[in-house]
Protein backbone atom coordinates (compact mmCIF):
# COMPACT_ATOMS: atom_id res chain seq x y z
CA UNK A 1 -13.71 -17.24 -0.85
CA UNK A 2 -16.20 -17.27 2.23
CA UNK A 3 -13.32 -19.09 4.34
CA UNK A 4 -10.79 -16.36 3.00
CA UNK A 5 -12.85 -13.41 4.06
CA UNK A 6 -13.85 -14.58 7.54
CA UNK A 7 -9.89 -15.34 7.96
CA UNK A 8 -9.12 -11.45 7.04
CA UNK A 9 -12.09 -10.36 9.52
CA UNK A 10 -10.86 -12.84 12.32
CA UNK A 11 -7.18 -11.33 12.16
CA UNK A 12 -9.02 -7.52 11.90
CA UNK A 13 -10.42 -8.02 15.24
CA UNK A 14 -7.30 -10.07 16.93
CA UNK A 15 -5.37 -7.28 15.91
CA UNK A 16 -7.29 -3.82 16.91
CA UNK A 17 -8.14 -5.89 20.08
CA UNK A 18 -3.96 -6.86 20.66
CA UNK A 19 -3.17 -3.25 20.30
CA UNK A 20 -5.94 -1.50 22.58
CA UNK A 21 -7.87 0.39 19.13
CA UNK A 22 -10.68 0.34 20.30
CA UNK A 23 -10.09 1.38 24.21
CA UNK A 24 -10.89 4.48 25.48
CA UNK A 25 -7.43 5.04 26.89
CA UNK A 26 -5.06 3.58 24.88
CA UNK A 27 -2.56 2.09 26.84
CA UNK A 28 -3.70 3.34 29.99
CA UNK A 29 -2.98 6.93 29.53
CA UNK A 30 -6.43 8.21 29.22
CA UNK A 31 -7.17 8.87 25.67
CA UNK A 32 -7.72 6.93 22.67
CA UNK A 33 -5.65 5.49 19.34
CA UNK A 34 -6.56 8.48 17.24
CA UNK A 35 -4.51 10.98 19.75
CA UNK A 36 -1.92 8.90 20.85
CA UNK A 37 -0.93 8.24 17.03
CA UNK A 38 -0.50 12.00 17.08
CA UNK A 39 1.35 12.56 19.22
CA UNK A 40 3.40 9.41 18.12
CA UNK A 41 3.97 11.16 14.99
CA UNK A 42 4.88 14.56 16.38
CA UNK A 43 7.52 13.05 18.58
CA UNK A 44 9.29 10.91 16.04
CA UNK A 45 9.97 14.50 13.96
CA UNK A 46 6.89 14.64 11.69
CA UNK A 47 5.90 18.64 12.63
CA UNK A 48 4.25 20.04 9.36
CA UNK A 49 0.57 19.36 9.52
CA UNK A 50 -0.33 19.14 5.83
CA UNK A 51 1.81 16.19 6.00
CA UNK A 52 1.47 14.72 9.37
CA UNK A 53 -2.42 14.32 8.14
CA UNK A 54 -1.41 12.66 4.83
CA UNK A 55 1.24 10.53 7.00
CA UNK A 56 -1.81 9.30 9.59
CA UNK A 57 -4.72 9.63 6.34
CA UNK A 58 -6.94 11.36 7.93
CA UNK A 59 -9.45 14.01 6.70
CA UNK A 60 -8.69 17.60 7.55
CA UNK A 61 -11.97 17.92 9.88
CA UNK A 62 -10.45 14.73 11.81
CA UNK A 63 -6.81 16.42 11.85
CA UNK A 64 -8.20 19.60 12.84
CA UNK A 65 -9.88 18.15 15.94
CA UNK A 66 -7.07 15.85 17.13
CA UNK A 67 -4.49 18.93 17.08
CA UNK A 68 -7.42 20.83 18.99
CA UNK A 69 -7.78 18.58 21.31
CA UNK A 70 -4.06 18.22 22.11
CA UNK A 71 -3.93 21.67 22.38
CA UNK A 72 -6.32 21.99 25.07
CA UNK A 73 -4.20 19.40 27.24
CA UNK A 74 -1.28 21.41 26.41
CA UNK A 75 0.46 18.79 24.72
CA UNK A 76 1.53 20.72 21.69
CA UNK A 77 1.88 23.37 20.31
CA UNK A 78 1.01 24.91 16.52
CA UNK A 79 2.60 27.74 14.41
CA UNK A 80 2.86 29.06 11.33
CA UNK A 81 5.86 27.84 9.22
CA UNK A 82 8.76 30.71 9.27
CA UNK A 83 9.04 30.04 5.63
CA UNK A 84 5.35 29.96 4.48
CA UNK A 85 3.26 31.40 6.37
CA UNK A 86 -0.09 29.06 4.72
CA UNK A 87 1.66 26.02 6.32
CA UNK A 88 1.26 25.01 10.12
CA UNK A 89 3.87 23.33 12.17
CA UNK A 90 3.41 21.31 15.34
CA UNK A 91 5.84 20.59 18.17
CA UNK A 92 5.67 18.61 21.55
CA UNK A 93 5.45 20.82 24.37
CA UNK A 94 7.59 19.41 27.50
CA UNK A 95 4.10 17.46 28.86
CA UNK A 96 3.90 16.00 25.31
CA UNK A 97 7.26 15.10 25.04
CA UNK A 98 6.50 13.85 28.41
CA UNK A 99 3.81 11.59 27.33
CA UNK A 100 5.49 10.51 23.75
CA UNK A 101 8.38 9.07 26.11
CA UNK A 102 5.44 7.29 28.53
CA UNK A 103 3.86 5.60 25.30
CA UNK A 104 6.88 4.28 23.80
CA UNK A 105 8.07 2.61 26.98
CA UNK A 106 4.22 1.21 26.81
CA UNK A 107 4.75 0.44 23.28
CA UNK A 108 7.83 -1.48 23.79
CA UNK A 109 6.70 -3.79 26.70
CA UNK A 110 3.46 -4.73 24.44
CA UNK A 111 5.73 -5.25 21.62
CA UNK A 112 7.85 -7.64 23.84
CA UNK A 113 5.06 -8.99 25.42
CA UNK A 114 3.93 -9.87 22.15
CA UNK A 115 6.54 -11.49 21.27
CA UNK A 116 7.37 -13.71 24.12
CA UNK A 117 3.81 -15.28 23.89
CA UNK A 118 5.20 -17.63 20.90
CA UNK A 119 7.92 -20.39 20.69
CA UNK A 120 9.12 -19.13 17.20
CA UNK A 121 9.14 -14.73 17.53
CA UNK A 122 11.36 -14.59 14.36
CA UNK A 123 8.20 -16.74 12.24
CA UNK A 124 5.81 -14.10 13.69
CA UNK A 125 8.23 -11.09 12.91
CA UNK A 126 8.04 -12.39 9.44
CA UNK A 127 4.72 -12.50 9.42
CA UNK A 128 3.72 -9.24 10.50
CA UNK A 129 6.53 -7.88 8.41
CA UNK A 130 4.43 -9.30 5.37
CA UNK A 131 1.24 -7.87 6.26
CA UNK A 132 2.67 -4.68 7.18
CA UNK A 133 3.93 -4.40 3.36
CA UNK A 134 0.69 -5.07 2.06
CA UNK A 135 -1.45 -3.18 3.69
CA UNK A 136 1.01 0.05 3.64
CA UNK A 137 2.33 0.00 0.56
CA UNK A 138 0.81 3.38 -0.65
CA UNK A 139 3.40 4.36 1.87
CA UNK A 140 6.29 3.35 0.80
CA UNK A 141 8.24 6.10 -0.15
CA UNK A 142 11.41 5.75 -2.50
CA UNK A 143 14.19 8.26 -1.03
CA UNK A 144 18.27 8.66 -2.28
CA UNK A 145 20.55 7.67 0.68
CA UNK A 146 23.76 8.10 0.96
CA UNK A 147 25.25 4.25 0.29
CA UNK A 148 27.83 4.53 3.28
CA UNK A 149 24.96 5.09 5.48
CA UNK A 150 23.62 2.79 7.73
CA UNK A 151 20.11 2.42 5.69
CA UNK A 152 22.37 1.35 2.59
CA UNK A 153 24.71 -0.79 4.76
CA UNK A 154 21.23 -2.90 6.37
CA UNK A 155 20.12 -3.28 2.67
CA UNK A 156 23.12 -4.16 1.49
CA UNK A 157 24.05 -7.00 4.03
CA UNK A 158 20.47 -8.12 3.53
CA UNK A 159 21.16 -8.16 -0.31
CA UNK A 160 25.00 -10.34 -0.03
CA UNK A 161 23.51 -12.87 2.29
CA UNK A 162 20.90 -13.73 0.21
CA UNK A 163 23.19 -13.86 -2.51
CA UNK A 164 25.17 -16.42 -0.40
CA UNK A 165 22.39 -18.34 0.38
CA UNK A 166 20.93 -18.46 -3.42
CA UNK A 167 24.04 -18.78 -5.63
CA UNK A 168 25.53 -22.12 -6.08
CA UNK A 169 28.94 -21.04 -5.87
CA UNK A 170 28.19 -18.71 -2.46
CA UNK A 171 28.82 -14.96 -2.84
CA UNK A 172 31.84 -13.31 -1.66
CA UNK A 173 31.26 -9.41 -2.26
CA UNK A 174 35.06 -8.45 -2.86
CA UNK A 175 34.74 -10.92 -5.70
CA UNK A 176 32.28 -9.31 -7.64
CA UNK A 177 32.94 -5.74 -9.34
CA UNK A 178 31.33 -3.87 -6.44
CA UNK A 179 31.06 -0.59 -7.03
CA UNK A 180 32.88 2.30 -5.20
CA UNK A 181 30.62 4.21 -2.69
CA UNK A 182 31.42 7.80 -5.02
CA UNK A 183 29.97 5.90 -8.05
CA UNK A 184 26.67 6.01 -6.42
CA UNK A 185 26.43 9.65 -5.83
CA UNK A 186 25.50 12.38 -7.83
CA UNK A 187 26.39 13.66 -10.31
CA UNK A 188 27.97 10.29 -11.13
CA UNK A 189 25.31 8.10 -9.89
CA UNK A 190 23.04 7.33 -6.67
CA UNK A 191 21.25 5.18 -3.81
CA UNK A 192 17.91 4.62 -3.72
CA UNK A 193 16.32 2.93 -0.82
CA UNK A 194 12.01 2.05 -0.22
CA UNK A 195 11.22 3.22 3.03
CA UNK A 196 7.81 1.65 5.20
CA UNK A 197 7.40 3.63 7.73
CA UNK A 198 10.94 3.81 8.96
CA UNK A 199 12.07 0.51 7.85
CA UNK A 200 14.15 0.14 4.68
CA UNK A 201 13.01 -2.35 2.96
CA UNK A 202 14.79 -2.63 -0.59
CA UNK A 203 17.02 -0.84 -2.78
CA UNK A 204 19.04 -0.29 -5.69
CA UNK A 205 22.22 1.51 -7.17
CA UNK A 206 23.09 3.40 -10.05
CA UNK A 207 26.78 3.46 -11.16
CA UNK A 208 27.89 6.02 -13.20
CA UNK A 209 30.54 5.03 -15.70
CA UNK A 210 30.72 7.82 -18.07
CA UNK A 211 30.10 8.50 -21.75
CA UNK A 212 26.39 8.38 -21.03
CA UNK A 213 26.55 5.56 -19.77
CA UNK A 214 24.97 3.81 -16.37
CA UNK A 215 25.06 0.94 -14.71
CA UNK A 216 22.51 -0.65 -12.63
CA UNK A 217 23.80 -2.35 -9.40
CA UNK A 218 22.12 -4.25 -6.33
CA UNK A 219 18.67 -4.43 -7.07
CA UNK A 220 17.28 -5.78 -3.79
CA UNK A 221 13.74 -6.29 -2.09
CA UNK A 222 12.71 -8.07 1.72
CA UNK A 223 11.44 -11.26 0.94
CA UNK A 224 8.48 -9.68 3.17
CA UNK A 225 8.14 -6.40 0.07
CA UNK A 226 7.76 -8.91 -2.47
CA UNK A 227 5.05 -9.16 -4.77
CA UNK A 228 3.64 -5.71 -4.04
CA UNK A 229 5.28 -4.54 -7.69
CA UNK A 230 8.38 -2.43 -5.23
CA UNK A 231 10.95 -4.06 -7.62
CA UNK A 232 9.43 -2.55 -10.46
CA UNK A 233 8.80 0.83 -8.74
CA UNK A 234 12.44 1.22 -7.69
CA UNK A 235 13.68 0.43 -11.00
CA UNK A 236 11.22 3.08 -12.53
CA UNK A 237 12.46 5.94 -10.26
CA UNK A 238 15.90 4.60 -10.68
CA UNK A 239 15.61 5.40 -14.29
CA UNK A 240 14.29 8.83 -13.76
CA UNK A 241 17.66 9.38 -11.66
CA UNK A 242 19.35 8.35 -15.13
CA UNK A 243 17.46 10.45 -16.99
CA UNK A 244 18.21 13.44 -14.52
CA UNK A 245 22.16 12.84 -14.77
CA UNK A 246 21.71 12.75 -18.27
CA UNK A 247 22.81 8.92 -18.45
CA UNK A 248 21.28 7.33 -21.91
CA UNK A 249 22.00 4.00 -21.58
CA UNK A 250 21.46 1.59 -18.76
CA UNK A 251 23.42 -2.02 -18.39
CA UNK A 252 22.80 -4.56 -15.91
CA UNK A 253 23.75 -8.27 -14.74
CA UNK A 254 22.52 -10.95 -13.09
CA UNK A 255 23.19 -14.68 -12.00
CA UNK A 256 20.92 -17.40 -12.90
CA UNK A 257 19.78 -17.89 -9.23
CA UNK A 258 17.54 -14.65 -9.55
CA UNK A 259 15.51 -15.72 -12.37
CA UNK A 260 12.40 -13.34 -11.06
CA UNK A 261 15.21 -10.83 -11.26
CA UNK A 262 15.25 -11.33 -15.08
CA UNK A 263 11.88 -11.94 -15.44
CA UNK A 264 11.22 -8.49 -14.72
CA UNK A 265 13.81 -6.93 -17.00
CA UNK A 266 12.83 -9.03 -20.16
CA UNK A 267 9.02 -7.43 -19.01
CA UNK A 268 10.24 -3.43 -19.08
CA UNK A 269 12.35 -3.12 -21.94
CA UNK A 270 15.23 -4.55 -20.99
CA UNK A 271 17.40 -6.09 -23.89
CA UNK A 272 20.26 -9.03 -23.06
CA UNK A 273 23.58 -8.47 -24.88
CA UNK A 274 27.01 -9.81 -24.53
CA UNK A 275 29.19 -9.75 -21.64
CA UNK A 276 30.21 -6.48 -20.62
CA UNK A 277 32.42 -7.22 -17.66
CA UNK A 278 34.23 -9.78 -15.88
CA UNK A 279 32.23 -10.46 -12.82
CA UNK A 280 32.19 -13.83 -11.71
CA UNK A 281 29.34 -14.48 -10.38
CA UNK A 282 26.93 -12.71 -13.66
CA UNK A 283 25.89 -15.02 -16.36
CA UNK A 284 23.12 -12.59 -18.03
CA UNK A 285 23.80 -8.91 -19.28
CA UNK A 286 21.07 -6.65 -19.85
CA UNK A 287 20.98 -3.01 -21.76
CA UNK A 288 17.85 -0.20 -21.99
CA UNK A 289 18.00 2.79 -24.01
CA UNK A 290 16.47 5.84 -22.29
């Protein structure tokens, strides 16, 4: 356990020193983290500041300063919101828009950097792409998409070519009974994506069929999202959806290949029953009451 906890603290302090925490100017532009995050924040569209502080976790005294201090450089700006006037908004004045542009073009180049200083980048992508998970998975936030969108199409490729790469047989998608976009939409159905801080990072589908009836449909999560329980909390919230279109029963299939998959239905209520369709590649059919 000692050698596991000195490993954690030796990554802690190759990381904040990689990134510059603990400078005085971050990156060179003459203030530290706790600002430039701020400012990071503003500029990528997060403007009211009840939840720009729950986005960054700080306290309100923190918040409160940071926004202060901005202020006084004339970075930003604050307001009341038009539509409630106990809510403050924040925007980028042009020298902070100025300076959000400077610290992503710094960001980038130490990102790069980064990366070129190994042989294998795509091993230490997948890396930090783990850690990231775990440590922000309080964040992850659980948002309907539309599934013609681009978020659904990157979890959706990510989804068949695992399929491919997992099923004996391969996994050709116009083989299976893929369902139409408009099947996923309300009132008939809908998308659900998990979102880490920008990045999608599994999803699911809900088909509706009719007669109370729903059917759950590409149930995916990045190898780098698993084991933080995200399967189980998108197929919770996709059963609130059903609940909400007033769908009563769920069905489901799988393939052998994803036997995790069917561990975790036999572990929330799920029941197998007979086959219920004709898709080729599903060898296990599931039902829940709601």
């Amino acid at each position: 356990m000692t050698d596991a906890i000195q490993r954690i603290r030796r990554f802690n302090r190759a990381v904040t020193s990689a990134v510059g925490a603990l400078d005085a100017s971050f990156l060179g532009r003459g203030r530290p983290l706790g600002p430039a995050r701020v400012i990071n924040a503003i500029g990528r569209g997060r403007s009211d500041v009840a939840m720009l502080r729950e986005y960054l976790g700080l306290e309100t005294s923190l918040m409160s300063r940071l926004l202060r201090g901005l202020e006084d450089e004339g970075l930003i700006e604050t307001a009341s919101n038009v539509h409630d006037a106990r809510r403050r908004v924040v925007r980028l004045t042009k020298a902070g828009k100025s300076e959000f542009r400077a610290y992503e073009a710094l960001s980038n180049a130490q990102a790069k950097a980064i990366l070129a200083s190994h042989t294998r980048p795509e091993d230490l992508l997948a890396a930090m792409d783990l850690v990231a998970s775990v440590l922000g998975r309080e964040r992850i936030a659980i948002e309907e998409a539309d599934p013609r969108g681009d978020i659904a199409r990157y979890c959706l490729d990510a989804y068949y070519a695992e399929l491919s790469r997992r099923f004996e047989q391969g996994f050709e998608v116009s083989l299976s009974r893929n369902p139409a976009a408009e099947q996923m939409i309300r009132p008939r159905g809908a998308f659900l994506v998990a979102m880490s801080d920008g990045m999608p990072i599994g999803c699911v589908g809900l088909k509706g069929v009719g007669d109370d009836v729903g059917e759950i449909k590409r149930l995916w999560v990045a190898p780098s999202a698993r084991g933080v329980g995200l399967s189980r909390r998108l197929m919770e919230s996709v059963e609130d959806v059903a609940l909400e279109l007033s769908i009563k029963t769920l069905r489901l299939d799988t393939n052998r290949a994803l036997h995790e998959a069917k561990q975790l239905y036999l572990k929330t209520g799920w029941k197998e029953i007979d086959r219920f369709n004709d898709d080729p590649y599903a060898d296990s059919f599931f039902e829940k009451h709601l």
